[in-house]
Every structure is written in C-alpha cells, then in structure tokens.
PDB file of N, CA and C in Angstrom:
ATOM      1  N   UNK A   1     -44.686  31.970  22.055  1.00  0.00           N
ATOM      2  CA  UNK A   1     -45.363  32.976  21.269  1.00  0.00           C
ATOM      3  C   UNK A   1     -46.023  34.029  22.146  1.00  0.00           C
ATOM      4  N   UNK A   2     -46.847  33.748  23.418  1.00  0.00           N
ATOM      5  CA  UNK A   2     -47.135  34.248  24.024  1.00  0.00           C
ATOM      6  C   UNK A   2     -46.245  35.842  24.932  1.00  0.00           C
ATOM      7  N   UNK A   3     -44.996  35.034  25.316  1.00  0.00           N
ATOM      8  CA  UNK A   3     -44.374  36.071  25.715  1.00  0.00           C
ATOM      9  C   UNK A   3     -43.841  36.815  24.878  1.00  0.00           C
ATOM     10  N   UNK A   4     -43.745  36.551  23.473  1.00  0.00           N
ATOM     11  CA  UNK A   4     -43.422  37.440  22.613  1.00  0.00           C
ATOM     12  C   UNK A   4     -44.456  38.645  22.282  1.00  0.00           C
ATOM     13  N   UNK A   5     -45.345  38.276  22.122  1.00  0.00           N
ATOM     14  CA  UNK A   5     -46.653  39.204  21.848  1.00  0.00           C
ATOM     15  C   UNK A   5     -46.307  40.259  23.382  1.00  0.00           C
ATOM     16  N   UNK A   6     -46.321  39.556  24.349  1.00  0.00           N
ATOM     17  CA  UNK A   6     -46.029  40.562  26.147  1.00  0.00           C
ATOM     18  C   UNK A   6     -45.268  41.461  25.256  1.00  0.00           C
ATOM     19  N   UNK A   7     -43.656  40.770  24.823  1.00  0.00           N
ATOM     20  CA  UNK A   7     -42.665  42.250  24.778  1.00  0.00           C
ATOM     21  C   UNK A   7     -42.461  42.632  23.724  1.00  0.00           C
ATOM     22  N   UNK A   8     -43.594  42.249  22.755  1.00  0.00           N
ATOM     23  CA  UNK A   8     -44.122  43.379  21.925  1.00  0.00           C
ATOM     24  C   UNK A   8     -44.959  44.469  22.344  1.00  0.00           C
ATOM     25  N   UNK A   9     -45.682  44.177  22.811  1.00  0.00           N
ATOM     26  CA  UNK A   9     -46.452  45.152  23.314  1.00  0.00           C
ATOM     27  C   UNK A   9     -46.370  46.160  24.428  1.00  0.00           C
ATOM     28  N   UNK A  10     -45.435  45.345  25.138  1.00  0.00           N
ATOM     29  CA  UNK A  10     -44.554  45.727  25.919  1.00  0.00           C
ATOM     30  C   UNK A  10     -43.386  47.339  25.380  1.00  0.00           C
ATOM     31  N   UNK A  11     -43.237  46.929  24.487  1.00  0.00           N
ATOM     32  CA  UNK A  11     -41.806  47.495  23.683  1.00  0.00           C
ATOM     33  C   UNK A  11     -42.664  48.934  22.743  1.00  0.00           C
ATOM     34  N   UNK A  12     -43.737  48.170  22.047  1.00  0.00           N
ATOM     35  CA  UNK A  12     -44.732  50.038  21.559  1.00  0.00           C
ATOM     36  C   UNK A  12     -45.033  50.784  22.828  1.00  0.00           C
ATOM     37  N   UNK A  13     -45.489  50.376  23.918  1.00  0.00           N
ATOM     38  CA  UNK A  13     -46.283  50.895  24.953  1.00  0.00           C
ATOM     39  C   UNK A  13     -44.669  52.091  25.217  1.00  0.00           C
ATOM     40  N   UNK A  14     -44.003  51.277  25.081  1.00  0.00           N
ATOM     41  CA  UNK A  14     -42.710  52.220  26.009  1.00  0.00           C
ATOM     42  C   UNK A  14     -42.329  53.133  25.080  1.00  0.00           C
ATOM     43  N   UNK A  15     -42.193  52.933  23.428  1.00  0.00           N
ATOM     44  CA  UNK A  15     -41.914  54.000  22.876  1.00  0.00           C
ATOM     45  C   UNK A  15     -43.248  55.333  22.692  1.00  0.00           C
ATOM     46  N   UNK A  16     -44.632  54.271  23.227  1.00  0.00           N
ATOM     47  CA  UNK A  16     -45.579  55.621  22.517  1.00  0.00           C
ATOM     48  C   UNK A  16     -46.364  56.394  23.894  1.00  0.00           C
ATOM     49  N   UNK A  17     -46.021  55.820  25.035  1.00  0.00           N
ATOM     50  CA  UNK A  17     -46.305  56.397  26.558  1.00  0.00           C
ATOM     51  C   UNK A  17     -45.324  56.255  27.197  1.00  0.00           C
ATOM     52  N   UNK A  18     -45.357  57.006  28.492  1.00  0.00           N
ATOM     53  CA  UNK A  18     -44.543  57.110  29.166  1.00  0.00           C
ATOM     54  C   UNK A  18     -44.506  55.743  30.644  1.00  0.00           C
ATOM     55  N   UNK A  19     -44.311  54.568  29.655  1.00  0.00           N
ATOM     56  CA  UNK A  19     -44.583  53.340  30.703  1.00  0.00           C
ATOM     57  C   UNK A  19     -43.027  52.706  30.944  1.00  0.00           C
ATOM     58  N   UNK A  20     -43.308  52.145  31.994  1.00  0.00           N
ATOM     59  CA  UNK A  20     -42.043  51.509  32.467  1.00  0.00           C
ATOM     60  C   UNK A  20     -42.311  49.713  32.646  1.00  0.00           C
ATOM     61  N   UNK A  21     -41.108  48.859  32.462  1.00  0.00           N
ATOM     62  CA  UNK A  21     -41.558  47.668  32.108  1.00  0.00           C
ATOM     63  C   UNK A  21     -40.771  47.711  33.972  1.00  0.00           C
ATOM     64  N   UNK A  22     -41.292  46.262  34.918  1.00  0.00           N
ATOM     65  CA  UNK A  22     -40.977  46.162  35.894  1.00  0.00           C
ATOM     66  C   UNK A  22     -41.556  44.920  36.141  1.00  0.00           C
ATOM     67  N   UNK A  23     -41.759  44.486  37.142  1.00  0.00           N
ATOM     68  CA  UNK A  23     -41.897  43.768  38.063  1.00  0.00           C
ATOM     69  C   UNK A  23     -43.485  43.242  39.191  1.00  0.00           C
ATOM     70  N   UNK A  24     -44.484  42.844  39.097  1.00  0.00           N
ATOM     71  CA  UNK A  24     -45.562  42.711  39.800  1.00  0.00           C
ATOM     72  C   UNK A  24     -45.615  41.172  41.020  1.00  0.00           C
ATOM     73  N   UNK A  25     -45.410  41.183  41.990  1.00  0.00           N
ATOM     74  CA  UNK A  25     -45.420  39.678  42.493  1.00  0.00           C
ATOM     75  C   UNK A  25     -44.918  38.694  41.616  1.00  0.00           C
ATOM     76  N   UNK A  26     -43.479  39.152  41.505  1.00  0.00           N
ATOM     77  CA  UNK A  26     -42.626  38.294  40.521  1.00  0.00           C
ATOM     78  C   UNK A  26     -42.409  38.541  39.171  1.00  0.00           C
ATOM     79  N   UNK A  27     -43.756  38.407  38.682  1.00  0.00           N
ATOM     80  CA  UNK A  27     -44.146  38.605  37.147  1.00  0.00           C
ATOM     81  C   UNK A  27     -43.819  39.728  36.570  1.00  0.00           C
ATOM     82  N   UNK A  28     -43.574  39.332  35.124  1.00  0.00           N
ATOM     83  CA  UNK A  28     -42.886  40.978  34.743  1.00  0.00           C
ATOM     84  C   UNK A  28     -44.479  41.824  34.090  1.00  0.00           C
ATOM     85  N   UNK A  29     -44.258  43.414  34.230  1.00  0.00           N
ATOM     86  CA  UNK A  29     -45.569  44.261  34.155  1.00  0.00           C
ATOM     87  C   UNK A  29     -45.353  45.170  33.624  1.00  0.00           C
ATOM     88  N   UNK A  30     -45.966  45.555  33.218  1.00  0.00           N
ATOM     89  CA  UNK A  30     -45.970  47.124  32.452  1.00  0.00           C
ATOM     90  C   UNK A  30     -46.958  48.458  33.582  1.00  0.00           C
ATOM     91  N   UNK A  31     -45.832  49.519  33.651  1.00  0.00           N
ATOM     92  CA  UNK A  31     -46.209  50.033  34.692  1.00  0.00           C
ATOM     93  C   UNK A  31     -46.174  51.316  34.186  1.00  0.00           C
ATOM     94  N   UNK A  32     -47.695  52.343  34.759  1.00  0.00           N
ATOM     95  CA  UNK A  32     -47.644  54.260  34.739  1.00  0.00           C
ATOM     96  C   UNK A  32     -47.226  54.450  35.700  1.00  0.00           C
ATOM     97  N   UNK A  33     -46.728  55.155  35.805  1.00  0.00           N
ATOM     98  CA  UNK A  33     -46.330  56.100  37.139  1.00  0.00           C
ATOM     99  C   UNK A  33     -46.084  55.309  38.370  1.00  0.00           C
ATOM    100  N   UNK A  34     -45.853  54.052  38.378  1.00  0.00           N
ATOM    101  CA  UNK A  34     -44.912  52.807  39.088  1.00  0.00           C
ATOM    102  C   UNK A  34     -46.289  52.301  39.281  1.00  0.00           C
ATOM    103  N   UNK A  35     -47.052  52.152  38.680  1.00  0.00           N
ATOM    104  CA  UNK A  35     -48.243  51.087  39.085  1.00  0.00           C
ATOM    105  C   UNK A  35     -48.864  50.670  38.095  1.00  0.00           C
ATOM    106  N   UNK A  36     -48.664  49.039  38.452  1.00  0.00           N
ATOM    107  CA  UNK A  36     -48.968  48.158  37.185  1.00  0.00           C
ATOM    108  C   UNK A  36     -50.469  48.178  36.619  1.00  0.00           C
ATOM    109  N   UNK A  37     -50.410  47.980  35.042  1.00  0.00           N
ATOM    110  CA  UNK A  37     -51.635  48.128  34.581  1.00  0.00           C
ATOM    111  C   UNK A  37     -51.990  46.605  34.120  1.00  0.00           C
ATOM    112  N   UNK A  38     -51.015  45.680  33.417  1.00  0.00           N
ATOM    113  CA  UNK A  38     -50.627  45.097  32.272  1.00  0.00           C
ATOM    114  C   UNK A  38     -49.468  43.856  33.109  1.00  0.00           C
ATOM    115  N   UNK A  39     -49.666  42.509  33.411  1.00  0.00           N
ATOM    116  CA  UNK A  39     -49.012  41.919  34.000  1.00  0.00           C
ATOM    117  C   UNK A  39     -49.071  40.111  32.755  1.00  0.00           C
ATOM    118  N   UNK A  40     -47.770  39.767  33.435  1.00  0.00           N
ATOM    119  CA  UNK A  40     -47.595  38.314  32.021  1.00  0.00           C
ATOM    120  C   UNK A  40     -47.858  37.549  32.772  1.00  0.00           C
ATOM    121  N   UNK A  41     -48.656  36.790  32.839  1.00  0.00           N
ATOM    122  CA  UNK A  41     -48.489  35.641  34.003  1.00  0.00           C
ATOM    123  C   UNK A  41     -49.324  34.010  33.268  1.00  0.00           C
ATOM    124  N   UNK A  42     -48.285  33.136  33.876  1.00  0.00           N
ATOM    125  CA  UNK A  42     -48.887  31.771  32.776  1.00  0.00           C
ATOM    126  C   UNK A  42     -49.132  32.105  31.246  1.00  0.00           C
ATOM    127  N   UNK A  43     -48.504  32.179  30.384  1.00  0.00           N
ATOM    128  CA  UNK A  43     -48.429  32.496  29.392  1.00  0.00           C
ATOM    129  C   UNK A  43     -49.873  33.313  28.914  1.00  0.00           C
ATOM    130  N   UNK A  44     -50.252  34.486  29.543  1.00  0.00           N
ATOM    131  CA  UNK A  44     -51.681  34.791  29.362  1.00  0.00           C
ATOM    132  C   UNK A  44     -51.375  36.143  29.864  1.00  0.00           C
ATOM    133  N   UNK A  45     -51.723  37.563  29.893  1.00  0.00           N
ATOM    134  CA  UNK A  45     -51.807  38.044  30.505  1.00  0.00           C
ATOM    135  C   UNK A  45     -53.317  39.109  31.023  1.00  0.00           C
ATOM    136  N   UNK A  46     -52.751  39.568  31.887  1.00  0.00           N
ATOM    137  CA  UNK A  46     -53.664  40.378  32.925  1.00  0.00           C
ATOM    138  C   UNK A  46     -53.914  41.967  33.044  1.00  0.00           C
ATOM    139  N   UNK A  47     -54.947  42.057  33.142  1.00  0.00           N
ATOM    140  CA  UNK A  47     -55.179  43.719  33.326  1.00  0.00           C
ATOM    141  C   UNK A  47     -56.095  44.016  33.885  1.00  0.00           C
ATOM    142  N   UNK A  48     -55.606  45.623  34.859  1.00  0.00           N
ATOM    143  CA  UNK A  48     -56.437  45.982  35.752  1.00  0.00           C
ATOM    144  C   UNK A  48     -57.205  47.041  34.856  1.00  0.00           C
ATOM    145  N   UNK A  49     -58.524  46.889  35.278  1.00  0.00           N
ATOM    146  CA  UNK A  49     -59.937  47.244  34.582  1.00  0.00           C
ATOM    147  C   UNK A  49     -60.759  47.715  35.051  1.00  0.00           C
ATOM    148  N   UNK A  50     -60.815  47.731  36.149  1.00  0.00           N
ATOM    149  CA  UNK A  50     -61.845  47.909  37.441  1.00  0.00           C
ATOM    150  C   UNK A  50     -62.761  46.858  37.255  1.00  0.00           C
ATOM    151  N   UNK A  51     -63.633  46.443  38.360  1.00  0.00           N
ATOM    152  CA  UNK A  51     -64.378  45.515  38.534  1.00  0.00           C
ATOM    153  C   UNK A  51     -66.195  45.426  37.649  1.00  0.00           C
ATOM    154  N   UNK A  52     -65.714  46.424  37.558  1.00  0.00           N
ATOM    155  CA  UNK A  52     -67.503  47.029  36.820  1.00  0.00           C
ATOM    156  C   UNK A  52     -67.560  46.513  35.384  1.00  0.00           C
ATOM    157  N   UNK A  53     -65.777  46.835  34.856  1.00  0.00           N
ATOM    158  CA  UNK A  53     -65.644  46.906  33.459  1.00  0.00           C
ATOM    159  C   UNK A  53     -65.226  45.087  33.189  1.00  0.00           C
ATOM    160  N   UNK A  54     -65.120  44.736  33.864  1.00  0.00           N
ATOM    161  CA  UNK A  54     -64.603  43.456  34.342  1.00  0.00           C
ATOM    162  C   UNK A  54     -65.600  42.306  34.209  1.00  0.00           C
ATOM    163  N   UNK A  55     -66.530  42.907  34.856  1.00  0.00           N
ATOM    164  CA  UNK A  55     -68.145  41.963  34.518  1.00  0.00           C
ATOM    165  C   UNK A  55     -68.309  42.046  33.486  1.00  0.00           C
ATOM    166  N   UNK A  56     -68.151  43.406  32.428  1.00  0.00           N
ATOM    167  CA  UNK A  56     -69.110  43.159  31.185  1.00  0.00           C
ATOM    168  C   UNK A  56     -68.195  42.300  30.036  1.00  0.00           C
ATOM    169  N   UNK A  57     -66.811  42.191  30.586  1.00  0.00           N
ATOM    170  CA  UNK A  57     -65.812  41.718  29.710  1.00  0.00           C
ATOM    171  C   UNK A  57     -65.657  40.302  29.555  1.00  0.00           C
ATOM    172  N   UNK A  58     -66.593  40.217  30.788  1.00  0.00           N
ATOM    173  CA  UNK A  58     -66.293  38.785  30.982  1.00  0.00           C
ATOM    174  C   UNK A  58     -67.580  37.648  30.547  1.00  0.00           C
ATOM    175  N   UNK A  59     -68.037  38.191  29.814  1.00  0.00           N
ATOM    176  CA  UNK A  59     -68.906  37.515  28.716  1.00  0.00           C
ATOM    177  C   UNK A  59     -68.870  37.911  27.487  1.00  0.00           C
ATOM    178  N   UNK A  60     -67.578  38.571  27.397  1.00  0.00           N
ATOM    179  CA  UNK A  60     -67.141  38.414  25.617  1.00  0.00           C
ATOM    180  C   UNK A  60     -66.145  37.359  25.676  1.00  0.00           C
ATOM    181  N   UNK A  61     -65.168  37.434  26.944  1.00  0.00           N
ATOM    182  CA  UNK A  61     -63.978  36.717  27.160  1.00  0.00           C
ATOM    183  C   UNK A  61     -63.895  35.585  28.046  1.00  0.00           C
ATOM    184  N   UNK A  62     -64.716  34.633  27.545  1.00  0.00           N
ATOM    185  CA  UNK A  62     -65.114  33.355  27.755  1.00  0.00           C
ATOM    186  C   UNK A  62     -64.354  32.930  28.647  1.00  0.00           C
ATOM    187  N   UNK A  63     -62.791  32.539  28.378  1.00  0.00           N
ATOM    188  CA  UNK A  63     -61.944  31.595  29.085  1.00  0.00           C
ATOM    189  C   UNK A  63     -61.354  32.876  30.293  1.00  0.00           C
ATOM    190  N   UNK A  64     -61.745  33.908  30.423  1.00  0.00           N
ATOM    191  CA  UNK A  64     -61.311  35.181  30.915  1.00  0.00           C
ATOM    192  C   UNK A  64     -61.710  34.541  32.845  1.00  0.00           C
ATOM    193  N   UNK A  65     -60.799  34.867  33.452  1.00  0.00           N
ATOM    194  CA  UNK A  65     -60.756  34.836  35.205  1.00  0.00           C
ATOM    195  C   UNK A  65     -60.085  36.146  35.653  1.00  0.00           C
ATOM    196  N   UNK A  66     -60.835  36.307  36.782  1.00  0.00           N
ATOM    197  CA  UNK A  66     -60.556  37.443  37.784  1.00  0.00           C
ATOM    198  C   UNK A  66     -58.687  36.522  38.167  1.00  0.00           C
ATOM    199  N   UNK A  67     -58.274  37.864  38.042  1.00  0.00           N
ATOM    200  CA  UNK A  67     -56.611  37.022  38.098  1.00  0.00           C
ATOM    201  C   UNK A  67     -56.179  36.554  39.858  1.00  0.00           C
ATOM    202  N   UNK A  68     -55.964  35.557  39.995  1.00  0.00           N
ATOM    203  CA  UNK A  68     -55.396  34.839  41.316  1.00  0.00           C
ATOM    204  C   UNK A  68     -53.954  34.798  41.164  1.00  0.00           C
ATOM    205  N   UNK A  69     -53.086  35.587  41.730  1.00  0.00           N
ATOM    206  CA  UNK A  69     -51.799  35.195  41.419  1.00  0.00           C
ATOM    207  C   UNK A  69     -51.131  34.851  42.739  1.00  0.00           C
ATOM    208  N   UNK A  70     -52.251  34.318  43.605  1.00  0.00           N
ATOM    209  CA  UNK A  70     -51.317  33.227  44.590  1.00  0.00           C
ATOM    210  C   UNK A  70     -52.285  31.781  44.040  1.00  0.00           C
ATOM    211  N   UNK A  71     -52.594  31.778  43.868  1.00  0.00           N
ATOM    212  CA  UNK A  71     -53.261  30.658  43.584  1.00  0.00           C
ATOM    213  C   UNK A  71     -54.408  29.832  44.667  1.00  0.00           C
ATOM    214  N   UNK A  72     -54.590  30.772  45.604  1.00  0.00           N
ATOM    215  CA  UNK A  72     -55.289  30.407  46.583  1.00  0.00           C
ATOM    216  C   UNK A  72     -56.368  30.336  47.008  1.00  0.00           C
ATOM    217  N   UNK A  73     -56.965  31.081  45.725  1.00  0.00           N
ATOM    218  CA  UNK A  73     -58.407  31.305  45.797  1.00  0.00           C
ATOM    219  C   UNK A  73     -58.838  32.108  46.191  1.00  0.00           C
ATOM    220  N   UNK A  74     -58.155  33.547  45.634  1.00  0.00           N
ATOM    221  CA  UNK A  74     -58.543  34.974  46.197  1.00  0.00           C
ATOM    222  C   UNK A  74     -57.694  35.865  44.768  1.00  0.00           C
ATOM    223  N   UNK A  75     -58.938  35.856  44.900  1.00  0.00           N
ATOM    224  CA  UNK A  75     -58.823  36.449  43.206  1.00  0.00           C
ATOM    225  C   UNK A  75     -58.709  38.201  43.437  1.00  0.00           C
ATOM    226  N   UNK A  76     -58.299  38.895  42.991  1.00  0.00           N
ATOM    227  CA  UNK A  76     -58.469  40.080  42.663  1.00  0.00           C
ATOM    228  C   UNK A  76     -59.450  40.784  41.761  1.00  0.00           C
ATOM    229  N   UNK A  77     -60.450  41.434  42.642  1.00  0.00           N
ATOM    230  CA  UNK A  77     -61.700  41.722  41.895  1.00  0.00           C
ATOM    231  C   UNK A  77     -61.626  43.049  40.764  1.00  0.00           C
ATOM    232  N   UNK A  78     -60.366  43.697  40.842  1.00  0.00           N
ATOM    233  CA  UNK A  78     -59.979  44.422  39.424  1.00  0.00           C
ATOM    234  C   UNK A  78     -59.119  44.172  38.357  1.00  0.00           C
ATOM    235  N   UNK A  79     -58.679  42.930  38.311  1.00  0.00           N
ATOM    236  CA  UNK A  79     -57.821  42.647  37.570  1.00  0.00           C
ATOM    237  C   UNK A  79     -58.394  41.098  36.409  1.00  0.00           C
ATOM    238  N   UNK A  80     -58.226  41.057  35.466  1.00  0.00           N
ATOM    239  CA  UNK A  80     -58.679  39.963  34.387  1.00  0.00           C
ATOM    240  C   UNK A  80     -57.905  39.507  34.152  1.00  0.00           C
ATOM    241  N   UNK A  81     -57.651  38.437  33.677  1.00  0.00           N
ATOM    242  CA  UNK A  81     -56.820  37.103  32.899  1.00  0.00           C
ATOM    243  C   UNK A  81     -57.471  36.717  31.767  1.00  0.00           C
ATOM    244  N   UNK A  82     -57.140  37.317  30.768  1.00  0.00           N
ATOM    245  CA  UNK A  82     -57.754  36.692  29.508  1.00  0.00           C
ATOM    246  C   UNK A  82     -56.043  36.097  28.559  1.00  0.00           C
ATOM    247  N   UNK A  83     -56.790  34.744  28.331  1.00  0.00           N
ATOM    248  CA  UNK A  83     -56.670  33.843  27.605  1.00  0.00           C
ATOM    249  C   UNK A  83     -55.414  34.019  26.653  1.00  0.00           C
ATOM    250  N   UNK A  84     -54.547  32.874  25.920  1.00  0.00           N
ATOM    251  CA  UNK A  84     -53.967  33.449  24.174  1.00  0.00           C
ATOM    252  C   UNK A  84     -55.104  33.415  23.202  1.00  0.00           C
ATOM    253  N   UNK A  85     -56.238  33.066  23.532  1.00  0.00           N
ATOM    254  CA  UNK A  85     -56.539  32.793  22.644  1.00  0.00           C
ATOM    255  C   UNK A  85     -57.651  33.900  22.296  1.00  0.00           C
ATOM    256  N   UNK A  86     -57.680  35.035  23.006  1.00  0.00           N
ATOM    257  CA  UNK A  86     -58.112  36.166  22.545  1.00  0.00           C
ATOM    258  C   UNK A  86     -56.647  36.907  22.875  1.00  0.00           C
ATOM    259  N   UNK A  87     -56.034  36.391  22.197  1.00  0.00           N
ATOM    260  CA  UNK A  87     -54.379  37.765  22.467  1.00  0.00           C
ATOM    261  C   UNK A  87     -54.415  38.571  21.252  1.00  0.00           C
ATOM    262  N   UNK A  88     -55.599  38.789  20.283  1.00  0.00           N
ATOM    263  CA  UNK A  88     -55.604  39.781  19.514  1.00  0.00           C
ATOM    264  C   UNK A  88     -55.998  40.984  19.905  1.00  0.00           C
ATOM    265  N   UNK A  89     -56.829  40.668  21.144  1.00  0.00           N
ATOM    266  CA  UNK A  89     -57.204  41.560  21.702  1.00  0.00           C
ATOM    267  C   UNK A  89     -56.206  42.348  22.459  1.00  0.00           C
ATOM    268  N   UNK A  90     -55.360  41.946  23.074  1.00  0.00           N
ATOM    269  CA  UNK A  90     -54.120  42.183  24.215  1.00  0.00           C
ATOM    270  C   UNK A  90     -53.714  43.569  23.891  1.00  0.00           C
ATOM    271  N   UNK A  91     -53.368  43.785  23.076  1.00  0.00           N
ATOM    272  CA  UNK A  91     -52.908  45.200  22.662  1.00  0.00           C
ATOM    273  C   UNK A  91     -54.180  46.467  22.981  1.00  0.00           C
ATOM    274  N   UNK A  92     -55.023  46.072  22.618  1.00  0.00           N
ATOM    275  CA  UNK A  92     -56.458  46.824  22.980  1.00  0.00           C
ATOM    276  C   UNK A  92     -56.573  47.429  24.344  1.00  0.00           C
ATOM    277  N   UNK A  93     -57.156  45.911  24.827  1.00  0.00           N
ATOM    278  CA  UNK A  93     -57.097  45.589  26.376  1.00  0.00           C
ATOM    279  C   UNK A  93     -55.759  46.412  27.177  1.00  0.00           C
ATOM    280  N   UNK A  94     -54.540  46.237  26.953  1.00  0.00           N
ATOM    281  CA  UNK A  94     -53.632  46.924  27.783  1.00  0.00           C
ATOM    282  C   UNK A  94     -53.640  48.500  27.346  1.00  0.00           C
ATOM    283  N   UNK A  95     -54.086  49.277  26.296  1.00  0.00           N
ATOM    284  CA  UNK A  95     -54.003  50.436  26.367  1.00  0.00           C
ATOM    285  C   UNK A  95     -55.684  50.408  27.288  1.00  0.00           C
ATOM    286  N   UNK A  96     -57.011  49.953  27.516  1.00  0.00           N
ATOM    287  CA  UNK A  96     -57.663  50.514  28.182  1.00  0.00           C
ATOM    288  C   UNK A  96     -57.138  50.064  29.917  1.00  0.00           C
ATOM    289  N   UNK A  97     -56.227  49.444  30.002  1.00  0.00           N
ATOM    290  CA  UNK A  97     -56.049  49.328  31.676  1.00  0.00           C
ATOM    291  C   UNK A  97     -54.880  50.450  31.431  1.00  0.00           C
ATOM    292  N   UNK A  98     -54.000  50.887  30.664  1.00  0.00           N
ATOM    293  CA  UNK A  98     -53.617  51.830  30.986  1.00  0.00           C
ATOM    294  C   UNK A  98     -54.233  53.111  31.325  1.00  0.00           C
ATOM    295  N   UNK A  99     -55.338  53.360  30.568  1.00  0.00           N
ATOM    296  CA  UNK A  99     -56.054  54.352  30.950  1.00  0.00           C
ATOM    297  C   UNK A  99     -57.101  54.641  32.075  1.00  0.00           C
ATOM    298  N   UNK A 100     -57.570  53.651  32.064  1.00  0.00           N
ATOM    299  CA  UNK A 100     -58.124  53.020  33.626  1.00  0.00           C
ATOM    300  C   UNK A 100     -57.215  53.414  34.953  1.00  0.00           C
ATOM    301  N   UNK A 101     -55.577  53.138  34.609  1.00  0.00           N
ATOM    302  CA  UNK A 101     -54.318  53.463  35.801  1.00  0.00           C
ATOM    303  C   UNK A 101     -54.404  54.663  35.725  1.00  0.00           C
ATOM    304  N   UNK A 102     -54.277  55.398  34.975  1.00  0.00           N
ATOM    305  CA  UNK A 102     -53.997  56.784  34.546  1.00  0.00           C
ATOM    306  C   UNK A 102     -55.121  57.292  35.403  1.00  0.00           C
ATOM    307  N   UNK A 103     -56.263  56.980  35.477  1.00  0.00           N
ATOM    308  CA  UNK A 103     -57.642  57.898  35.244  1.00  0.00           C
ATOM    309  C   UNK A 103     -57.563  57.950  37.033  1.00  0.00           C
ATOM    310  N   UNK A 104     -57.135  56.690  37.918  1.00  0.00           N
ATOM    311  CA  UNK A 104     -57.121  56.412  39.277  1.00  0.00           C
ATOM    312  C   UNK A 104     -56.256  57.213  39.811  1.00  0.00           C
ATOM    313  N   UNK A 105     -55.273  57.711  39.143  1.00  0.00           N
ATOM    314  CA  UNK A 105     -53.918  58.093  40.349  1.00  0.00           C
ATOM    315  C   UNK A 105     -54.957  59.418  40.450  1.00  0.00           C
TER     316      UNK A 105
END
C-alpha cells in the first residue's frame, strides 16, 4: 500500500510540476531540477525540509526520524522519515520539500 501511495503521488507531482521520478542512493525519488526532494525508502518515505523545519515537525510526527539511509548512524540533518502511518500527510509534506528544493537552487 505504501508504495502505491509513493507512485501516486509520484504520478500527480509529474503531471502538475515539472518533476522527474529517478533514483536517490538506490531508492527511487522524486526530483526538481535533478535534485531529490521526496525519496521511498522502507516502506515510508522521506523529505528534505531543512533542519529548522524539521525540529518543529518532529513533534507533530511522532514516529518521524532524521532519515539514515546507510544505516550507520549518521543521519541527515535535512531530511525526515515520517511514518505510514501519517501517509495522509505525504502528499502535503512532498509538495512543501518540493518547495523547500525549489527555494535552495
């Protein structure tokens, strides 16, 4: 269910911006201007947010982690991992890391 919701959301993002679906350290991502905003990883996915926006999110989004995608214990301090079980949110969440990407280049 999870990855279905990804390439749904996946699939509006591409008809209603100009995003490209690709590739992040394996994982498949949703990308502006070749840089990922929006990544699937462990049936959950991830978004870059900046770190500021990241703190305050992360006491609405309980089960929510700074995303580790080596697993090594080096987390990436702009990027979130929230849960399925706020995946109502997901659609939300990936248009503000898109805009977040957008706002950086």
């Amino acid at each position: 269910m999870s990855r279905t919701l990804y390439d749904d959301i996946g699939e509006q993002f591409v008809n209603q911006y100009a995003i490209s679906i690709g590739q992040m350290f394996g994982k498949p991502c949703l990308k502006i201007n070749n840089k990922a905003f929006a990544v699937f990883f462990k049936d959950e996915m991830v978004f870059k947010l900046g770190q500021r926006e990241i703190d305050l999110l992360k006491t609405h989004y309980s089960n929510s982690v700074n995303w580790d995608p080596s697993g090594k214990n080096r987390p990436m301090k702009d990027w979130l991992q929230i849960s399925i079980t706020d995946s109502n949110d997901w659609t939300k969440l990936a248009k503000q890391a898109l805009h977040y990407v957008e706002g950086i280049n």
